[in-house]
PDB file of N, CA and C in Angstrom:
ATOM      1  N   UNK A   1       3.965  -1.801  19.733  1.00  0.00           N
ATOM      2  CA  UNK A   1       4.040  -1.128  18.444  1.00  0.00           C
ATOM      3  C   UNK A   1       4.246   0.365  18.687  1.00  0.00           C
ATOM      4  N   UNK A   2       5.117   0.661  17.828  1.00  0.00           N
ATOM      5  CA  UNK A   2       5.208   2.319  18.164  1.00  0.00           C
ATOM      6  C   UNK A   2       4.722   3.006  17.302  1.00  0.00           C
ATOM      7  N   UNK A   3       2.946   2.652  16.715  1.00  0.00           N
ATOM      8  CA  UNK A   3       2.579   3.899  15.950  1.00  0.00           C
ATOM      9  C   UNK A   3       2.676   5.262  16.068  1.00  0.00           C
ATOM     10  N   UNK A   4       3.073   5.486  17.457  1.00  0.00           N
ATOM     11  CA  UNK A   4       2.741   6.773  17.666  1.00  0.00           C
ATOM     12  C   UNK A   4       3.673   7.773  17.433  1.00  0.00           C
ATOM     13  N   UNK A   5       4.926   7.042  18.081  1.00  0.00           N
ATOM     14  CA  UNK A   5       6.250   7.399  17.508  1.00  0.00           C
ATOM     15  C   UNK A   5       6.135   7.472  15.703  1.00  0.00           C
ATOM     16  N   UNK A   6       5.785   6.911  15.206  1.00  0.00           N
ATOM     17  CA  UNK A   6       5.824   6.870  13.942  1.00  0.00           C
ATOM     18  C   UNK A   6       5.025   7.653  13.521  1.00  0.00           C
ATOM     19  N   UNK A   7       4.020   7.929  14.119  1.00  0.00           N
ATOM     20  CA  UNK A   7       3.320   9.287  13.034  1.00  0.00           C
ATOM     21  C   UNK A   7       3.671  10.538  13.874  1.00  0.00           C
ATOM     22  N   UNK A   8       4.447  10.520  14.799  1.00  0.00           N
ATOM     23  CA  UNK A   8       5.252  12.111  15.247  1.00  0.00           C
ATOM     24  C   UNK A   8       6.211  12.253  14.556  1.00  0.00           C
ATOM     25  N   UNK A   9       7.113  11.249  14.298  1.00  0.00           N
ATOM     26  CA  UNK A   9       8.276  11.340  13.136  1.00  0.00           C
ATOM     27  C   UNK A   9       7.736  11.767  12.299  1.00  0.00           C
ATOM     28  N   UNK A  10       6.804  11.439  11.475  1.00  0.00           N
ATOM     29  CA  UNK A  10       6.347  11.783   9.777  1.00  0.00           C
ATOM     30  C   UNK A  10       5.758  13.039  10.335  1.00  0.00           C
ATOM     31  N   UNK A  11       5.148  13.213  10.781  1.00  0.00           N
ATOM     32  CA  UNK A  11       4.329  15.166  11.137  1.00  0.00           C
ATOM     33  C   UNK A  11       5.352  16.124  11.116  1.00  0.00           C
ATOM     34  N   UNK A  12       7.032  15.593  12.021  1.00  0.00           N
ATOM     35  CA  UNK A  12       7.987  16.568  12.008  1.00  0.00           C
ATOM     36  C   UNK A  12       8.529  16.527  10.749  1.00  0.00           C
ATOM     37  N   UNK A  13       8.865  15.375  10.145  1.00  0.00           N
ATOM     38  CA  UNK A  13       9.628  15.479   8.560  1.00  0.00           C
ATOM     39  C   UNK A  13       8.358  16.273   7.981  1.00  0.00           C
ATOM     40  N   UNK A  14       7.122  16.289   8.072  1.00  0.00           N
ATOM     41  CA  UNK A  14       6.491  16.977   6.838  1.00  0.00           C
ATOM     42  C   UNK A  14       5.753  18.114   7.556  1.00  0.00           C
ATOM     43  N   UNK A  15       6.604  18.741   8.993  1.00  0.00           N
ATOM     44  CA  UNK A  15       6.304  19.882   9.430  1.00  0.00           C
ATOM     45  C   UNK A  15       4.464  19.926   9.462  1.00  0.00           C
ATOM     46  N   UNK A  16       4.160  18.952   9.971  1.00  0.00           N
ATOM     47  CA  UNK A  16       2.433  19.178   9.982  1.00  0.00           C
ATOM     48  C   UNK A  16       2.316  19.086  11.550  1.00  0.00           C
ATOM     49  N   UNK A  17       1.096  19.787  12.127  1.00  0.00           N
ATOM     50  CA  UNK A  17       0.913  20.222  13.675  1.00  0.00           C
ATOM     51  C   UNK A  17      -0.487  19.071  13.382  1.00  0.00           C
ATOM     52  N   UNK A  18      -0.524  18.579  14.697  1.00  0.00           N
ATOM     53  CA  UNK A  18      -1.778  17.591  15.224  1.00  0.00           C
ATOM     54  C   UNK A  18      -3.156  18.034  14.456  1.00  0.00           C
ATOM     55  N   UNK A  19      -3.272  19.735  14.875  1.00  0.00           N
ATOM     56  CA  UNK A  19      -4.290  20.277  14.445  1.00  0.00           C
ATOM     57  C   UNK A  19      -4.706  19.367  12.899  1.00  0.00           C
ATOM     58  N   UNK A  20      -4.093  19.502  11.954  1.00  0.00           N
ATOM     59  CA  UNK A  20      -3.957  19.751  10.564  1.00  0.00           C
ATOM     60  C   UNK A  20      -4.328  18.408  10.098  1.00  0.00           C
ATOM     61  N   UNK A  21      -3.188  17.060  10.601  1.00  0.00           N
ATOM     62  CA  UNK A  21      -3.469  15.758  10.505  1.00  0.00           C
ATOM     63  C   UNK A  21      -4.800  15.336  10.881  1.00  0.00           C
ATOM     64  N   UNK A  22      -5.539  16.047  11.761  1.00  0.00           N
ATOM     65  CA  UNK A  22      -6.874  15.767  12.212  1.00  0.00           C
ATOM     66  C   UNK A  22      -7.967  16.637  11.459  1.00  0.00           C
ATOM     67  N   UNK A  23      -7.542  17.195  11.190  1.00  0.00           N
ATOM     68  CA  UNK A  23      -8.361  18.167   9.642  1.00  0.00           C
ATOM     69  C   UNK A  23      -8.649  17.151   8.860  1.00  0.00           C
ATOM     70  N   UNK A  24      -7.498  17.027   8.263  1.00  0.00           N
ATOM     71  CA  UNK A  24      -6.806  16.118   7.308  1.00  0.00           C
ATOM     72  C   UNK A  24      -7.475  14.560   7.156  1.00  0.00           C
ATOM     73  N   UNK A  25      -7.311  14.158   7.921  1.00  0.00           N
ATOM     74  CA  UNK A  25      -7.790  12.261   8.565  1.00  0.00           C
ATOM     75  C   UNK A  25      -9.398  12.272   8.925  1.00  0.00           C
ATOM     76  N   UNK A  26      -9.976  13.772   9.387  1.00  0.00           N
ATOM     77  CA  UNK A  26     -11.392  13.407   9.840  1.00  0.00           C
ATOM     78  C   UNK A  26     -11.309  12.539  10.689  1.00  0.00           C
ATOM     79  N   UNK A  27     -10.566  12.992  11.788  1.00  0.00           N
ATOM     80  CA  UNK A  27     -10.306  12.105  13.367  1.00  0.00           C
ATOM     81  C   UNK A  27      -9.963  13.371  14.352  1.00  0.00           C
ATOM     82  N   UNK A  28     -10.771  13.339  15.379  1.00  0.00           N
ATOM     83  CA  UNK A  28     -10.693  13.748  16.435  1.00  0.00           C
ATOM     84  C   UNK A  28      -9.206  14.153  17.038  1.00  0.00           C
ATOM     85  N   UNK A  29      -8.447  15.530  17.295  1.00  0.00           N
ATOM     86  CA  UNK A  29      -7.454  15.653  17.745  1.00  0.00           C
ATOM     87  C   UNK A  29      -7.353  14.748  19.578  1.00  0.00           C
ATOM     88  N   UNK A  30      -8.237  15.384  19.931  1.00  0.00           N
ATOM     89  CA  UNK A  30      -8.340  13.816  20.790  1.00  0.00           C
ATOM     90  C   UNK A  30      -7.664  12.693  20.601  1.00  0.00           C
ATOM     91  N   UNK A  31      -8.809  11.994  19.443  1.00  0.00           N
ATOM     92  CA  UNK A  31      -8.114  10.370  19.129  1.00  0.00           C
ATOM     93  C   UNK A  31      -6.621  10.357  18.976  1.00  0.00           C
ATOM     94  N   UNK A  32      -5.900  11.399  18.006  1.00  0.00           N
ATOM     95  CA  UNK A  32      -4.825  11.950  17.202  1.00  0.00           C
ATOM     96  C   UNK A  32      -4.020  11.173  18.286  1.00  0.00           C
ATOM     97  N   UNK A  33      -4.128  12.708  19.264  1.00  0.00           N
ATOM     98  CA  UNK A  33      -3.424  12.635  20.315  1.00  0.00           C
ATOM     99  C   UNK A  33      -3.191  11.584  21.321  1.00  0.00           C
ATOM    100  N   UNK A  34      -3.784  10.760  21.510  1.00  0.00           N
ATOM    101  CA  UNK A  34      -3.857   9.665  22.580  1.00  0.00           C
ATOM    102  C   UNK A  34      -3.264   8.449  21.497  1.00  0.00           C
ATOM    103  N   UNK A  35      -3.464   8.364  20.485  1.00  0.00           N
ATOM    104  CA  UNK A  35      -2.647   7.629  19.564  1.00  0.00           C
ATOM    105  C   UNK A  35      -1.099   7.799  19.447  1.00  0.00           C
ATOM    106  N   UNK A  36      -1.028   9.450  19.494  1.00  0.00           N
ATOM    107  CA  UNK A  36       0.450   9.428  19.381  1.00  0.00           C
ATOM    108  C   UNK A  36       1.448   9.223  20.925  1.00  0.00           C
ATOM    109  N   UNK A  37       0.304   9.853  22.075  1.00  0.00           N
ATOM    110  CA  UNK A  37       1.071   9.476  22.762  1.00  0.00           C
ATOM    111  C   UNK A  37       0.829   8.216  23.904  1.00  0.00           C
ATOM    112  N   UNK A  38       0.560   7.468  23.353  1.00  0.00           N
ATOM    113  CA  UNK A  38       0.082   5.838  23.183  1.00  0.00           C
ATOM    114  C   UNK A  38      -0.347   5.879  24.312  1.00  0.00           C
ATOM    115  N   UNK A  39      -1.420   6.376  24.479  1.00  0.00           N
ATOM    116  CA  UNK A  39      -2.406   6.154  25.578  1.00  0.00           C
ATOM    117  C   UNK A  39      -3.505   5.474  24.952  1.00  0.00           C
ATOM    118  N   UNK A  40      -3.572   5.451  23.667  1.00  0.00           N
ATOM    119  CA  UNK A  40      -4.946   4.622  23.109  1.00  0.00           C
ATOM    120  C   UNK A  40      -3.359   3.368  21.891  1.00  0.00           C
ATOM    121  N   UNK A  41      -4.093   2.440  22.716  1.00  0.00           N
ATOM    122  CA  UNK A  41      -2.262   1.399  21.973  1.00  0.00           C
ATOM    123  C   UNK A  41      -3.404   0.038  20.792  1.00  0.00           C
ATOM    124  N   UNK A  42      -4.599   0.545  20.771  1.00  0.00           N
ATOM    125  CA  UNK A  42      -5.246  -0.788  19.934  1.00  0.00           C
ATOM    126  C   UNK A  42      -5.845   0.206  18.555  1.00  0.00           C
ATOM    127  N   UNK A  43      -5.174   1.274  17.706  1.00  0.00           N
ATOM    128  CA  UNK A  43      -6.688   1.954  16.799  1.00  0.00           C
ATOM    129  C   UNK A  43      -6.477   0.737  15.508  1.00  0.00           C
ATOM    130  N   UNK A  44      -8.139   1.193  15.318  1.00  0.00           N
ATOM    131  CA  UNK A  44      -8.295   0.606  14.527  1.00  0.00           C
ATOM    132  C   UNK A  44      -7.785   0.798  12.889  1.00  0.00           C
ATOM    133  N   UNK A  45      -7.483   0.065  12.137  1.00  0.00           N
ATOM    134  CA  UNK A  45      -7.127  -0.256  10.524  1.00  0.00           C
ATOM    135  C   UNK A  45      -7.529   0.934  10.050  1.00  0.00           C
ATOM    136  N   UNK A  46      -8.785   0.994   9.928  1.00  0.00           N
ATOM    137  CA  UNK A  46      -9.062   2.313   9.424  1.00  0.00           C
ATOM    138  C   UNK A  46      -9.301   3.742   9.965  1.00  0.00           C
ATOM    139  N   UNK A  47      -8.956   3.470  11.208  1.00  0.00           N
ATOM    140  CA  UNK A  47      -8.102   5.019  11.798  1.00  0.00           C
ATOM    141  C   UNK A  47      -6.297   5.140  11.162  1.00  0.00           C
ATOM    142  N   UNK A  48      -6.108   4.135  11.248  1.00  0.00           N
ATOM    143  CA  UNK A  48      -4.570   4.554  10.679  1.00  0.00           C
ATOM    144  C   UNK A  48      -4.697   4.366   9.676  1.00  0.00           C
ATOM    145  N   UNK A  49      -5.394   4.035   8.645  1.00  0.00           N
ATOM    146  CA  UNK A  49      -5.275   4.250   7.037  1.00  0.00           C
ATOM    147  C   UNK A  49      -6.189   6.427   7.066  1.00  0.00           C
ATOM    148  N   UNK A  50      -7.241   6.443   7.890  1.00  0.00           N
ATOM    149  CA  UNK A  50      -7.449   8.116   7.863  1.00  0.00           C
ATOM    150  C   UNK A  50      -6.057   8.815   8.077  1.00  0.00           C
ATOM    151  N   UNK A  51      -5.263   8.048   9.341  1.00  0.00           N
ATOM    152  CA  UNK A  51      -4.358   9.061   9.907  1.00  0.00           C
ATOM    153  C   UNK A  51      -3.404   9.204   9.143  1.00  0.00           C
ATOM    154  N   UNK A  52      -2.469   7.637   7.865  1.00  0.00           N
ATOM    155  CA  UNK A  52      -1.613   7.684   6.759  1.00  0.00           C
ATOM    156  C   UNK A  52      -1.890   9.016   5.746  1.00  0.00           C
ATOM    157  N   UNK A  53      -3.771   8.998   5.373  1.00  0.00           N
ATOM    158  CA  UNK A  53      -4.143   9.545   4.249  1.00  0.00           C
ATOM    159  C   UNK A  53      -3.909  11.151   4.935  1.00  0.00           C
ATOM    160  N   UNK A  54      -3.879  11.657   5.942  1.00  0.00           N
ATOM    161  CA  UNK A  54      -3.544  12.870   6.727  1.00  0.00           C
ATOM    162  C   UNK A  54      -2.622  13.431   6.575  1.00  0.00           C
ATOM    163  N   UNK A  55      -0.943  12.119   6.631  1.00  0.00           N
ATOM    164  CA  UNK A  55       0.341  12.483   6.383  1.00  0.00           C
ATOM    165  C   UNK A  55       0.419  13.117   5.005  1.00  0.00           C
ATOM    166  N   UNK A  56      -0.227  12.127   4.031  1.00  0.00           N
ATOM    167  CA  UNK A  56       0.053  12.474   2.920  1.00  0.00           C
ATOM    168  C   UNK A  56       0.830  11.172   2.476  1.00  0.00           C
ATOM    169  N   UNK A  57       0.461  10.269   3.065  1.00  0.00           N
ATOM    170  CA  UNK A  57       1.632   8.252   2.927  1.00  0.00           C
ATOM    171  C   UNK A  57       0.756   7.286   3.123  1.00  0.00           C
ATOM    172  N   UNK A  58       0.932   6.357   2.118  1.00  0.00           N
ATOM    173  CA  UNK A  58       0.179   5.252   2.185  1.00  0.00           C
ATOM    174  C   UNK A  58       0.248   4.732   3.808  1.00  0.00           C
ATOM    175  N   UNK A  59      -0.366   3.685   4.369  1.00  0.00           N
ATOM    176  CA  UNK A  59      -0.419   3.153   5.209  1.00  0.00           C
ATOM    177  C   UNK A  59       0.536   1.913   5.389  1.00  0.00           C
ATOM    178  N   UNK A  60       1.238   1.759   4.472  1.00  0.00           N
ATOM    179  CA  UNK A  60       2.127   0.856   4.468  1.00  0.00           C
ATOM    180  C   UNK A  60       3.103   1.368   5.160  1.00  0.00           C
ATOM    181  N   UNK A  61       3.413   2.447   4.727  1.00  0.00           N
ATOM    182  CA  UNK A  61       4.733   3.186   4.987  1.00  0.00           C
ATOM    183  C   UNK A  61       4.813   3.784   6.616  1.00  0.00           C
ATOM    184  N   UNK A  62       3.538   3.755   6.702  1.00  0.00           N
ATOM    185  CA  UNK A  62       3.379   4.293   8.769  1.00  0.00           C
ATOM    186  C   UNK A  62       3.392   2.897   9.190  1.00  0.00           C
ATOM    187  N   UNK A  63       3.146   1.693   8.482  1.00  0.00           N
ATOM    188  CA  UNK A  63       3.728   0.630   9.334  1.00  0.00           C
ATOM    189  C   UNK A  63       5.293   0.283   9.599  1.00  0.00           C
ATOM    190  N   UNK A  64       5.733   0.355   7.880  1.00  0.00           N
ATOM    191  CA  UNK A  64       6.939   0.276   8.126  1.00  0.00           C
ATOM    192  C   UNK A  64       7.465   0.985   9.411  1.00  0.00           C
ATOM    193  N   UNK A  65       7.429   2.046   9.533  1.00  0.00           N
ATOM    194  CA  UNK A  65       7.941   3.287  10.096  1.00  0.00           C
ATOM    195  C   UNK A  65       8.297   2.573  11.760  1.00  0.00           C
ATOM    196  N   UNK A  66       6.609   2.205  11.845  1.00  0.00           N
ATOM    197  CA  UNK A  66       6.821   1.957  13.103  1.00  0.00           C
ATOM    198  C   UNK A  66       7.547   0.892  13.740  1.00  0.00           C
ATOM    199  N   UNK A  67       7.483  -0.224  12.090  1.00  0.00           N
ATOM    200  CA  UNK A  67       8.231  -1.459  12.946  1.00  0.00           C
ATOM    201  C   UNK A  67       9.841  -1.230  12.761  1.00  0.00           C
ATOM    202  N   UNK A  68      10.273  -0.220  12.326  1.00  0.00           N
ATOM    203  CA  UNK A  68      11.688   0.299  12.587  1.00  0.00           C
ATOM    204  C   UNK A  68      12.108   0.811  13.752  1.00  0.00           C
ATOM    205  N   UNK A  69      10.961   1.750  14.485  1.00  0.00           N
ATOM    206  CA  UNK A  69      11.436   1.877  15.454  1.00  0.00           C
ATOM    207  C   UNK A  69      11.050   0.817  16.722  1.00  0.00           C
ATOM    208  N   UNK A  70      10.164  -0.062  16.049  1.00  0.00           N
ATOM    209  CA  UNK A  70      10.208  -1.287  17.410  1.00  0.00           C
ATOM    210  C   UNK A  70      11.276  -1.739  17.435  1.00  0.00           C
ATOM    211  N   UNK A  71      11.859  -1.946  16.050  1.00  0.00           N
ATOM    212  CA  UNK A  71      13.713  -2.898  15.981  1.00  0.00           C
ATOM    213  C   UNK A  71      14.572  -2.136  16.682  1.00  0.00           C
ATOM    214  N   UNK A  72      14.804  -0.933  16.731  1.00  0.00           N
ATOM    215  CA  UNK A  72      15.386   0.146  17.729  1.00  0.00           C
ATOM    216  C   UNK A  72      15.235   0.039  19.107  1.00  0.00           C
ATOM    217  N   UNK A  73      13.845  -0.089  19.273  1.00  0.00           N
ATOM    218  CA  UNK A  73      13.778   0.133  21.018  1.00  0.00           C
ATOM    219  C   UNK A  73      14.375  -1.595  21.344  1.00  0.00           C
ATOM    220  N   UNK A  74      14.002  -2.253  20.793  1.00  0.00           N
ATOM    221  CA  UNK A  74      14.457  -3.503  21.013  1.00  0.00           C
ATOM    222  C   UNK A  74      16.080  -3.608  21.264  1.00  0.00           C
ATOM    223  N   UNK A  75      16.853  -2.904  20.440  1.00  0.00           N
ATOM    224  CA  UNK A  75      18.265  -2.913  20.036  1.00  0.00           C
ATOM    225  C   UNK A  75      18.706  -2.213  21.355  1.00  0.00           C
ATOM    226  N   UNK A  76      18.207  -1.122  21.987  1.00  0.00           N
ATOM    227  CA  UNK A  76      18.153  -0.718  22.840  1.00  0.00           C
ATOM    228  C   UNK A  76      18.584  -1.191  24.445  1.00  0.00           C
TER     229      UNK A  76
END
C-alpha cells in the first residue's frame, strides 16, 4: 500500500509541511514521518483517519489516493 506516497502527494497539493499535519492529526511527527516514508507499513485506522482529518480529506479519499498509486507502481 502506498499510504505514504499518498499523504506526501496531498501535503504538496495543499502545500502543508509534516510539522503542521502533526499539529493538525495529534500524531507524533515521528509516527508522521515513518508512515510517509514507509518505514512503519501497518498504522492503524485511526491514525489515518487523524492523519486524513490533518489534510483537511475524508479518509476515503487518502485511500483512494493510495490505491491509485498502487495501480501505477503495478503498471510500472
Amino acid at each position: 500500500m502506498s499510504i505514504g506516497q499518498a499523504i506526501a502527494a496531498f501535503a504538496k497539493e495543499k502545500r502543508l509541511t509534516r510539522y503542521r499535519i502533526s499539529k493538525e492529526s495529534n500524531i507524533s511527527q515521528t509516527t508522521l514521518g515513518e508512515i510517509v516514508n514507509e518505514k512503519k507499513t501497518n498504522p492503524t485506522i485511526d491514525t489515518l483517519e487523524k492523519i486524513a482529518n490533518g489534510l483537511g480529506i475524508p479518509l476515503s479519499e487518502l485511500m483512494k489516493k493510495s490505491e491509485e498509486l498502487d495501480k501505477e507502481r503495478i503498471k510500472k
